[in-house]
N, C-alpha and C. Protein backbone atom coordinates (compact mmCIF):
# COMPACT_ATOMS: atom_id res chain seq x y z
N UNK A 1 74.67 -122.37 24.44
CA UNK A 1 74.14 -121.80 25.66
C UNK A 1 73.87 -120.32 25.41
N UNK A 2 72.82 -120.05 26.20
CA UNK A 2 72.48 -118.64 25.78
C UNK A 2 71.91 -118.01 27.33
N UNK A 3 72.34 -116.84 27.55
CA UNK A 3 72.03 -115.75 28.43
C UNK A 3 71.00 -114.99 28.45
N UNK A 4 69.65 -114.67 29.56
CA UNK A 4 69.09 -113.85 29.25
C UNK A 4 68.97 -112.81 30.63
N UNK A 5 68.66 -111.27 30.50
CA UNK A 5 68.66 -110.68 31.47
C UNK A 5 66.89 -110.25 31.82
N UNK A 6 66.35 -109.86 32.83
CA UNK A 6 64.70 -109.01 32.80
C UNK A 6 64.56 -108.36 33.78
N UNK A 7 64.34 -107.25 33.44
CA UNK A 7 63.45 -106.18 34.68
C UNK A 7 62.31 -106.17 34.78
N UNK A 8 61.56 -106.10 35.90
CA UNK A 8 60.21 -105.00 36.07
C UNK A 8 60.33 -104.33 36.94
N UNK A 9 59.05 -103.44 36.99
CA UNK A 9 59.17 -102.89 37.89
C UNK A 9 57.49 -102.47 37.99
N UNK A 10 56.83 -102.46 39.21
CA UNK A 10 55.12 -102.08 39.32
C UNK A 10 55.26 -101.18 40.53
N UNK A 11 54.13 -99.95 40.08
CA UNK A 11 54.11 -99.19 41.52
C UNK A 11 53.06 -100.20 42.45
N UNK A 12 53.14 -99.91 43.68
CA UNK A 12 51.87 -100.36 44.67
C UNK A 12 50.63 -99.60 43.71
N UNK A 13 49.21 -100.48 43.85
CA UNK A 13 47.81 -100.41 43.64
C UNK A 13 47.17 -99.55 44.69
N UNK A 14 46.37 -98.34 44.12
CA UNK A 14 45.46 -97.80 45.18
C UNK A 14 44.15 -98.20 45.18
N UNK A 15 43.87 -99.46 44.93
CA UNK A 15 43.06 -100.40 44.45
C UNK A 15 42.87 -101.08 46.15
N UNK A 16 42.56 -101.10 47.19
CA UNK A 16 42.61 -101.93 47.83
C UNK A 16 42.20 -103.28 48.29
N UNK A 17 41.82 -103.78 47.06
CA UNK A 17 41.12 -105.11 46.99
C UNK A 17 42.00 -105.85 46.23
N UNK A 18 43.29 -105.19 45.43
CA UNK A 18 44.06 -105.41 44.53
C UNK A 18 44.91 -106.77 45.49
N UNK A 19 44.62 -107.86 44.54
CA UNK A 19 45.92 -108.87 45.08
C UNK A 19 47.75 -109.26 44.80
N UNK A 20 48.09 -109.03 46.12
CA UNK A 20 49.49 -109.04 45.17
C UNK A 20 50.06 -110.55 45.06
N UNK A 21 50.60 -110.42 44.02
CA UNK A 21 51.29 -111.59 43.57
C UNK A 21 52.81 -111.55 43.27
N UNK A 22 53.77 -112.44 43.84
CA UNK A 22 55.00 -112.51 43.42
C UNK A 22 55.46 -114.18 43.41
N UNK A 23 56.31 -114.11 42.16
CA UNK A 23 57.07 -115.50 41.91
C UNK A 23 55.60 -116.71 41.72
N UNK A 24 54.43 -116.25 41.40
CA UNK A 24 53.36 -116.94 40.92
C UNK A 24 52.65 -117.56 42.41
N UNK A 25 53.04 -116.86 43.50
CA UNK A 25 52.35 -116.75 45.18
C UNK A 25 51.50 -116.07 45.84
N UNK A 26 50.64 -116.11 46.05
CA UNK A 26 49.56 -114.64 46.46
C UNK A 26 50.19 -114.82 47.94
N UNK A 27 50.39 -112.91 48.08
CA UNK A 27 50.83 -112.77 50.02
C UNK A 27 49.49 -112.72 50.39
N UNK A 28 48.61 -112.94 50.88
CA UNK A 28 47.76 -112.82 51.52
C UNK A 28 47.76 -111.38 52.23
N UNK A 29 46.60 -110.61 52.47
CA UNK A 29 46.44 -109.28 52.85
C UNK A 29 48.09 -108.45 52.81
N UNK A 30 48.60 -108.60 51.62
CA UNK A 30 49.71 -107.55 51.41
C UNK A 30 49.04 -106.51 50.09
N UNK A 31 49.36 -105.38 50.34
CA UNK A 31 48.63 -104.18 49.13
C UNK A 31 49.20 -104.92 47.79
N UNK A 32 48.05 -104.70 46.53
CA UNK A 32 48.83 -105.13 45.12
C UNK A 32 49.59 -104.22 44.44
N UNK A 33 49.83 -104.77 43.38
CA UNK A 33 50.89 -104.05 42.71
C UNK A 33 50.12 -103.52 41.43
N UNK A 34 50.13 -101.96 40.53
CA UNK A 34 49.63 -101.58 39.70
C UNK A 34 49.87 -102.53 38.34
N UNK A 35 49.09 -103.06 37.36
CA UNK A 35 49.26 -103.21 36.09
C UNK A 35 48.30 -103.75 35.49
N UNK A 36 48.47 -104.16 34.17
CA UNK A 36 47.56 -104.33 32.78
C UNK A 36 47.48 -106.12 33.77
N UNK A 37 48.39 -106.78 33.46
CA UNK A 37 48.20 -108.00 34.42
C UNK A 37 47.79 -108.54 35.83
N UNK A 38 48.31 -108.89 36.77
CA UNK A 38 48.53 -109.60 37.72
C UNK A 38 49.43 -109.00 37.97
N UNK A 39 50.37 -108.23 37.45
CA UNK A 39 51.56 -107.21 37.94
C UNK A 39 52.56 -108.18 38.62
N UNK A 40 52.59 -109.68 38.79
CA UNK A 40 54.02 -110.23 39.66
C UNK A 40 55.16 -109.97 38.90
N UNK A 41 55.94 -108.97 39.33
CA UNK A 41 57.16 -108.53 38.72
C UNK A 41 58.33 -109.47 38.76
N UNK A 42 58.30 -110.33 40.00
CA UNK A 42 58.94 -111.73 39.77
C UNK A 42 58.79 -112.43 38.66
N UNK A 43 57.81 -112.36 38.14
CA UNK A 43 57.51 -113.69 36.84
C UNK A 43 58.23 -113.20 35.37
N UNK A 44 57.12 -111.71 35.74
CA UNK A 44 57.53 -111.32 34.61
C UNK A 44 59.37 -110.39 34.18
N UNK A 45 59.62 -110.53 35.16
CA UNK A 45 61.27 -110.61 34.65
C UNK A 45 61.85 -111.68 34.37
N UNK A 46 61.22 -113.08 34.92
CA UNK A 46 61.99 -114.38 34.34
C UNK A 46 61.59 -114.49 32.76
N UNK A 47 60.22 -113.90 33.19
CA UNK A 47 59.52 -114.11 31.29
C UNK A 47 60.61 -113.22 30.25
N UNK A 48 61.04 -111.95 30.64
CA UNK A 48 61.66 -110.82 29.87
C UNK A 48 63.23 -111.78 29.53
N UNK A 49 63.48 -112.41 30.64
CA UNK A 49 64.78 -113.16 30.58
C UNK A 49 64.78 -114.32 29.49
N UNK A 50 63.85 -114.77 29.97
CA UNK A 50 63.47 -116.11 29.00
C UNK A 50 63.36 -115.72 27.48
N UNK A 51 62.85 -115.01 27.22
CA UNK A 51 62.30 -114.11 25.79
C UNK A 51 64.15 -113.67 25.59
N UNK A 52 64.26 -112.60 26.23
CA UNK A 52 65.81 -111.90 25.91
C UNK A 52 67.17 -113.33 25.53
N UNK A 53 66.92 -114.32 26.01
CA UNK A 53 67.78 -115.20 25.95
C UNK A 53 67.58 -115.97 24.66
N UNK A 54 66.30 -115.99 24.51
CA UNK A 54 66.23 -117.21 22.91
C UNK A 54 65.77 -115.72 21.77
N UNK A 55 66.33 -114.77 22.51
CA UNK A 55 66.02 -113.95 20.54
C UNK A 55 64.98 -113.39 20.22
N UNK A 56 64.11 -113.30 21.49
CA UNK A 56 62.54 -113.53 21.13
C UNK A 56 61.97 -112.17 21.65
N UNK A 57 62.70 -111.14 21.76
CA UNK A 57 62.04 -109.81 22.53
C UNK A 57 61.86 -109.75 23.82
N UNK A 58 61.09 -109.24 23.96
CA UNK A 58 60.35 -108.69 25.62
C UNK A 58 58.96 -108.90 25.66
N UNK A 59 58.57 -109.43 27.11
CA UNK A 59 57.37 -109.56 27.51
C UNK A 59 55.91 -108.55 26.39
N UNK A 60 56.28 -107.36 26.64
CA UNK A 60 55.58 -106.51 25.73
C UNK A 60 55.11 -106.68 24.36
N UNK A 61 56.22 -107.44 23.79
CA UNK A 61 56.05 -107.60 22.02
C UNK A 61 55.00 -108.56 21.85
N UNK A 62 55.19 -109.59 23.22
CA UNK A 62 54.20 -110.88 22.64
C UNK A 62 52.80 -110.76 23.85
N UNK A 63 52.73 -110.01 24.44
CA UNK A 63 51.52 -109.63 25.64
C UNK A 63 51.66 -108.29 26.08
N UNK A 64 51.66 -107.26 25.24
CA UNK A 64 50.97 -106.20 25.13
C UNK A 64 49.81 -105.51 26.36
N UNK A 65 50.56 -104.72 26.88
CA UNK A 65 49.01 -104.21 27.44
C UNK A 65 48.32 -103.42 26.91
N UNK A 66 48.38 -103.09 25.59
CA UNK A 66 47.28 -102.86 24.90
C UNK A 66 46.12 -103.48 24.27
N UNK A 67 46.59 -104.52 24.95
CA UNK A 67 45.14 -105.64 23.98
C UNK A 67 44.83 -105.81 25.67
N UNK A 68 43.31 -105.64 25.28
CA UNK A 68 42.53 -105.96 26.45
C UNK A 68 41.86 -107.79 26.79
N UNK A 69 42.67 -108.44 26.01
CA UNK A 69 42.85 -110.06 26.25
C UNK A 69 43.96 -110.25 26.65
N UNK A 70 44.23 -109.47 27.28
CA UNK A 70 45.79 -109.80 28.41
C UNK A 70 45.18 -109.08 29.84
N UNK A 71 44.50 -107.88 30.13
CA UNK A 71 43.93 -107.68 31.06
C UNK A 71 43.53 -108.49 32.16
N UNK A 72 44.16 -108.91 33.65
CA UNK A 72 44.41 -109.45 34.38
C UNK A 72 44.81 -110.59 34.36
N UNK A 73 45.35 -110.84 33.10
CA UNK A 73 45.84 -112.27 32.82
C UNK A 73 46.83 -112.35 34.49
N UNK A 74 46.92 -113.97 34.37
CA UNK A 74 47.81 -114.59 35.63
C UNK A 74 48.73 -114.39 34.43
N UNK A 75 50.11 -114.38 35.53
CA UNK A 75 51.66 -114.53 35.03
C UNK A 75 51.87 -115.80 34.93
N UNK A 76 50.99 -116.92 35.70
CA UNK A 76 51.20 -118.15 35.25
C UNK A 76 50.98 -118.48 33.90
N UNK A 77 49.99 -117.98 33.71
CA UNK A 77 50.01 -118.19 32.13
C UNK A 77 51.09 -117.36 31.16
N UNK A 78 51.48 -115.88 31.40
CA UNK A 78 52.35 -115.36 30.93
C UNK A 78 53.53 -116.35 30.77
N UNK A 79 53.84 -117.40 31.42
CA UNK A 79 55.47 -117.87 31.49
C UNK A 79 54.96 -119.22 31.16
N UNK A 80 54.12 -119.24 31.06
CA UNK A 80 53.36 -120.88 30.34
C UNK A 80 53.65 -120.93 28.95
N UNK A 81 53.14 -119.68 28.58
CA UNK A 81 53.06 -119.22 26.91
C UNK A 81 54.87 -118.31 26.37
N UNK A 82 55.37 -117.79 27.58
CA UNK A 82 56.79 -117.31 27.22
C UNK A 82 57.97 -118.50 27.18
N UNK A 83 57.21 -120.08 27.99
CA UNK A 83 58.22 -121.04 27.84
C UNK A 83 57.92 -122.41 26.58
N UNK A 84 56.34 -121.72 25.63
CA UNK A 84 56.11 -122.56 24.83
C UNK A 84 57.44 -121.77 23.52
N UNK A 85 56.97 -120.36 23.75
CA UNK A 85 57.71 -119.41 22.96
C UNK A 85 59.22 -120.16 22.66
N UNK A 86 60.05 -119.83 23.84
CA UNK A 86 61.28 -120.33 24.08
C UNK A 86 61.72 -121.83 23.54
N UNK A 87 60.59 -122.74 23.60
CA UNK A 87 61.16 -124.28 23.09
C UNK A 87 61.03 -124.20 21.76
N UNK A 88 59.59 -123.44 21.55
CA UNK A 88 59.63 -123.56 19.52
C UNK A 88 60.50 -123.01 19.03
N UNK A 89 61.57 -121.88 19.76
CA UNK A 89 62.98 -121.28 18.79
C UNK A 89 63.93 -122.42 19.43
N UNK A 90 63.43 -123.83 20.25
CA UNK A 90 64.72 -124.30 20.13
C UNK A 90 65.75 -124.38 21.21
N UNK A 91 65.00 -124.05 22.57
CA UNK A 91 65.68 -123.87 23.66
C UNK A 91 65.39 -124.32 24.93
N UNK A 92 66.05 -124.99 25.67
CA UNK A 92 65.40 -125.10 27.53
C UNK A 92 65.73 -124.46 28.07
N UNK A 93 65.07 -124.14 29.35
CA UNK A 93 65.87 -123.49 30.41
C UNK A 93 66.92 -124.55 31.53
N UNK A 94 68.13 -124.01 31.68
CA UNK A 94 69.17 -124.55 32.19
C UNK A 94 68.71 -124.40 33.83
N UNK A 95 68.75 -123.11 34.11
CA UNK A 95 68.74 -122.16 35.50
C UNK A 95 68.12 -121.37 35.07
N UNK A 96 68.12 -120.30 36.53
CA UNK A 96 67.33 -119.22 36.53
C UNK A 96 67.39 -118.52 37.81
N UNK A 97 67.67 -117.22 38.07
CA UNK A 97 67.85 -116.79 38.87
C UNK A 97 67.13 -115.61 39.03
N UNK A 98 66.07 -115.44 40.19
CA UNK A 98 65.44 -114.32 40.62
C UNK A 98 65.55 -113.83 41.63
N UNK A 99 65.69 -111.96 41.66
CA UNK A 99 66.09 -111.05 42.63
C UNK A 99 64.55 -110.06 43.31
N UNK A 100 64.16 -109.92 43.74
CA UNK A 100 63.25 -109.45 44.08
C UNK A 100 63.70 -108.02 45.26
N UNK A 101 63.35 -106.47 44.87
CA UNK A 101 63.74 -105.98 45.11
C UNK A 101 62.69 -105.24 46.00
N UNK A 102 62.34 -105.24 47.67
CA UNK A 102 61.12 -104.41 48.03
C UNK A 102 61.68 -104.01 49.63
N UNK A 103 60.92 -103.17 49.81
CA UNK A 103 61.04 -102.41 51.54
C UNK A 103 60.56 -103.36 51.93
N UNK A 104 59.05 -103.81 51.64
CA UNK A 104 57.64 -104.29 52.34
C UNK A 104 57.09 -104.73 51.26
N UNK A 105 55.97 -106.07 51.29
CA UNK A 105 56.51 -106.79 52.76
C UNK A 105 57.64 -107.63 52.82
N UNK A 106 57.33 -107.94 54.15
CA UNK A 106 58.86 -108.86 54.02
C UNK A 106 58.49 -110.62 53.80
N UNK A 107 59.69 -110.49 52.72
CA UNK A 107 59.67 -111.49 51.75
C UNK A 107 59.56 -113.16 51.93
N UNK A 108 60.69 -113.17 53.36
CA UNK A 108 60.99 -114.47 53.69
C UNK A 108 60.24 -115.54 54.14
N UNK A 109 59.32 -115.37 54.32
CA UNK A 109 58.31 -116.38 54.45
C UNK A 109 57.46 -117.16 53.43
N UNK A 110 57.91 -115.95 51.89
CA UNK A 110 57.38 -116.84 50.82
C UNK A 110 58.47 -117.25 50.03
N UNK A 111 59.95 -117.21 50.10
CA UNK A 111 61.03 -117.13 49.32
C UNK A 111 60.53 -118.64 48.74
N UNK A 112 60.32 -120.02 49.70
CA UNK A 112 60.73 -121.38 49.11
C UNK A 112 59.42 -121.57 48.32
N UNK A 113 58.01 -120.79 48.60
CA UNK A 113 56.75 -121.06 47.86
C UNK A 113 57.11 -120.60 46.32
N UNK A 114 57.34 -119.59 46.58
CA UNK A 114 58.08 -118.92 44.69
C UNK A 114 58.90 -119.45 44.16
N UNK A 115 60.29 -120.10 44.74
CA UNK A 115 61.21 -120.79 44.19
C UNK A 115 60.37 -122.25 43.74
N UNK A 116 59.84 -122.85 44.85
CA UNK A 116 58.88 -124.16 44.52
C UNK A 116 58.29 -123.55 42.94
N UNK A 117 57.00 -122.72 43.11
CA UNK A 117 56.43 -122.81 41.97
C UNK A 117 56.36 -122.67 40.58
N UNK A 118 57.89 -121.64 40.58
CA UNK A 118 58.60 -121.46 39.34
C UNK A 118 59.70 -122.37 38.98
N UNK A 119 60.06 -122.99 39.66
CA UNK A 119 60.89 -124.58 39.30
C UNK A 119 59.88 -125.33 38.75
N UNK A 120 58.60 -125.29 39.68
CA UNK A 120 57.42 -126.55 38.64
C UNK A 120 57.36 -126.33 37.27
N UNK A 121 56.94 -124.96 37.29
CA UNK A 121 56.78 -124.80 35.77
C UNK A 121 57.33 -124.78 34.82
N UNK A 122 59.11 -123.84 35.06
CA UNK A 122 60.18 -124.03 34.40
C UNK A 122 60.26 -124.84 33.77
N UNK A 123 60.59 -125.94 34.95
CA UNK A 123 61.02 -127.36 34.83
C UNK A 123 62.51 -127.49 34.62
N UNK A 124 63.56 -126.69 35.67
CA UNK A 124 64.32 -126.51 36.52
C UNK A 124 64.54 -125.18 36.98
N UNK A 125 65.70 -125.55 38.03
CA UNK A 125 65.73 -125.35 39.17
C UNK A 125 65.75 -123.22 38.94
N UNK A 126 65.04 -122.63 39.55
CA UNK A 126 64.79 -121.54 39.97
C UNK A 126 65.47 -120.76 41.32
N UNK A 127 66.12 -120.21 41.68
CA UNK A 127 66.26 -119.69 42.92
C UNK A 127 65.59 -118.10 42.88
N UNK A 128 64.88 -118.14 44.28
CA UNK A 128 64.55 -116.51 44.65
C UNK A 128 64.93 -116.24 45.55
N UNK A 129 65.59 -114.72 45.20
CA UNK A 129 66.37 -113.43 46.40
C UNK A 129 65.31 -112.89 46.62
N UNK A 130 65.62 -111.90 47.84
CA UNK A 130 65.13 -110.32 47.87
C UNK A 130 66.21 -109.64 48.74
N UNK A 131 66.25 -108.51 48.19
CA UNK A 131 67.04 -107.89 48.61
C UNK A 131 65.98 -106.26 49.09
N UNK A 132 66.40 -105.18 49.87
CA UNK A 132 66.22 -103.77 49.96
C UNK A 132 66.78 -103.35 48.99
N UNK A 133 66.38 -101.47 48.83
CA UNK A 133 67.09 -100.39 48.46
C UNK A 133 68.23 -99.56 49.68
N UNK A 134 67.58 -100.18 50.61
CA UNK A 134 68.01 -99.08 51.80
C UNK A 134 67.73 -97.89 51.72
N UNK A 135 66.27 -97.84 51.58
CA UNK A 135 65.68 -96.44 51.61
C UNK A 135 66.00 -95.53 50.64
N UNK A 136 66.99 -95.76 49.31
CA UNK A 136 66.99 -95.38 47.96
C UNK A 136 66.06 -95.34 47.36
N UNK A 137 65.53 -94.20 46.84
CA UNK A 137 64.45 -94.08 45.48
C UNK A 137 63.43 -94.60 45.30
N UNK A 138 62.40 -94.35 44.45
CA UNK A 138 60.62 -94.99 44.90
C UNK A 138 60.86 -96.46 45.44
N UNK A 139 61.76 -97.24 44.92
CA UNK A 139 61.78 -98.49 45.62
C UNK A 139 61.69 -98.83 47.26
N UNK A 140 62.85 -97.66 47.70
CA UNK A 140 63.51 -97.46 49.11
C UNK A 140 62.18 -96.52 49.85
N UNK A 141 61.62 -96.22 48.61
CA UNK A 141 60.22 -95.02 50.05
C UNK A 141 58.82 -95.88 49.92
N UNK A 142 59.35 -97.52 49.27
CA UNK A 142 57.89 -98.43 49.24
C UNK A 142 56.81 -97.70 48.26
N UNK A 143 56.90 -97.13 47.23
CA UNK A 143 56.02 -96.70 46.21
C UNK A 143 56.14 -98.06 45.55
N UNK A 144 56.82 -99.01 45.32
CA UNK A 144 56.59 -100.33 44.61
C UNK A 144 57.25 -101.32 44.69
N UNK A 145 57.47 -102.49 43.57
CA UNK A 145 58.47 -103.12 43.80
C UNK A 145 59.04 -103.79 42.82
N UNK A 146 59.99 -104.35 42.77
CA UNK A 146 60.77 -104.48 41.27
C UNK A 146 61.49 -105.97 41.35
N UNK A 147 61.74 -106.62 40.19
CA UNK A 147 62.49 -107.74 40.08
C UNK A 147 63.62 -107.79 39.08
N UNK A 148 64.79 -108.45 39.39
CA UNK A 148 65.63 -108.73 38.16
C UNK A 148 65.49 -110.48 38.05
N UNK A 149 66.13 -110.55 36.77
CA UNK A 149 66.55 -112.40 36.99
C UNK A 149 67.15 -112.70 35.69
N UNK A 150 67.91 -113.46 35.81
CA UNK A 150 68.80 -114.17 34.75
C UNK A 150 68.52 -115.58 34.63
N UNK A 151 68.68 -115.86 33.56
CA UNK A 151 68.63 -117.35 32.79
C UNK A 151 69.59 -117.87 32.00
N UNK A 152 69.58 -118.93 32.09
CA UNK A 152 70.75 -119.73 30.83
C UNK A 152 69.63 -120.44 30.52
N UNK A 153 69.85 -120.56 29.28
CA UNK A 153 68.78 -121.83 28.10
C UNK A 153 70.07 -122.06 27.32
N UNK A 154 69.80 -123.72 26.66
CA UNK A 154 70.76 -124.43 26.07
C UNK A 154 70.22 -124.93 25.10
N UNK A 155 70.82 -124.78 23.58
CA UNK A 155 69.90 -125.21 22.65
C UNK A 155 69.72 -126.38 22.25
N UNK A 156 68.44 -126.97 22.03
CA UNK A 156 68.52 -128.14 21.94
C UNK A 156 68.21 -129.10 20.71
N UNK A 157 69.16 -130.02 19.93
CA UNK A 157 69.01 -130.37 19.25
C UNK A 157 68.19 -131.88 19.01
């Protein structure tokens, strides 16, 4: 059994056409989030987890935002290609646990759509949080928003 941990973190987009995406869900008319991708900081901390747990680095080493063939890539595909990664060293995912950290918007109306769609893909079970800062630090003054999440993968012989 093996442990993995992942952060992100994206400022809000002054892009206003920018779509945001979390846990592989579009909010509908909520502001996006800045990045080289699709910016869902949900995904891509399960991806950082997933990677950190089988040995395999960080999101960055294997999707780069310096290559401009990652440029708006979906995170669906990011965790498509971070969970082909993960089986060729030899591993499933057990669980998975995601924290989603924002002022705005508010979350709860998409919590079971994100948990749904990252269990599909996984191919188990996913849970998603969100939690505040309580008005702590760019998080707490809504300049962006951030995710953690943990994983167990079990190796498989």
């Amino acid at each position: 059994m093996r442990i993995g941990q992942g952060i992100d973190v994206h400022a809000f987009s002054d892009d206003p056409d920018r779509a945001l995406w979390l846990g592989l869900v579009h909010l509908p008319g909520e502001r996006g989030l800045a990045g080289h991708s699709d910016a869902d900081v949900a995904t891509h901390a399960l991806c950082d987890a997933l990677l950190g747990a089988a040995g395999l680095g960080d999101l960055g080493r294997h999707f780069s935002d310096q290559d401009e063939a990652h440029r708006g890539v979906s995170s669906l595909r990011l965790l498509e290609e971070t969970l082909v990664l993960v089986r060729d060293a030899g591993f499933r995912p057990v669980s998975a646990d995601v924290t989603i950290i924002a002022e705005r918007p508010k979350l709860a109306p998409f919590m079971s759509s994100m948990a749904g769609a990252l269990t599909t893909v996984v191919g188990t079970l996913v849970s998603v949080k969100a939690t505040t800062t309580e008005g702590l630090g760019a998080l707490g003054r809504g300049e962006g928003i951030g995710a953690s999440a943990v994983v167990l993968l079990e190796e498989v012989s």
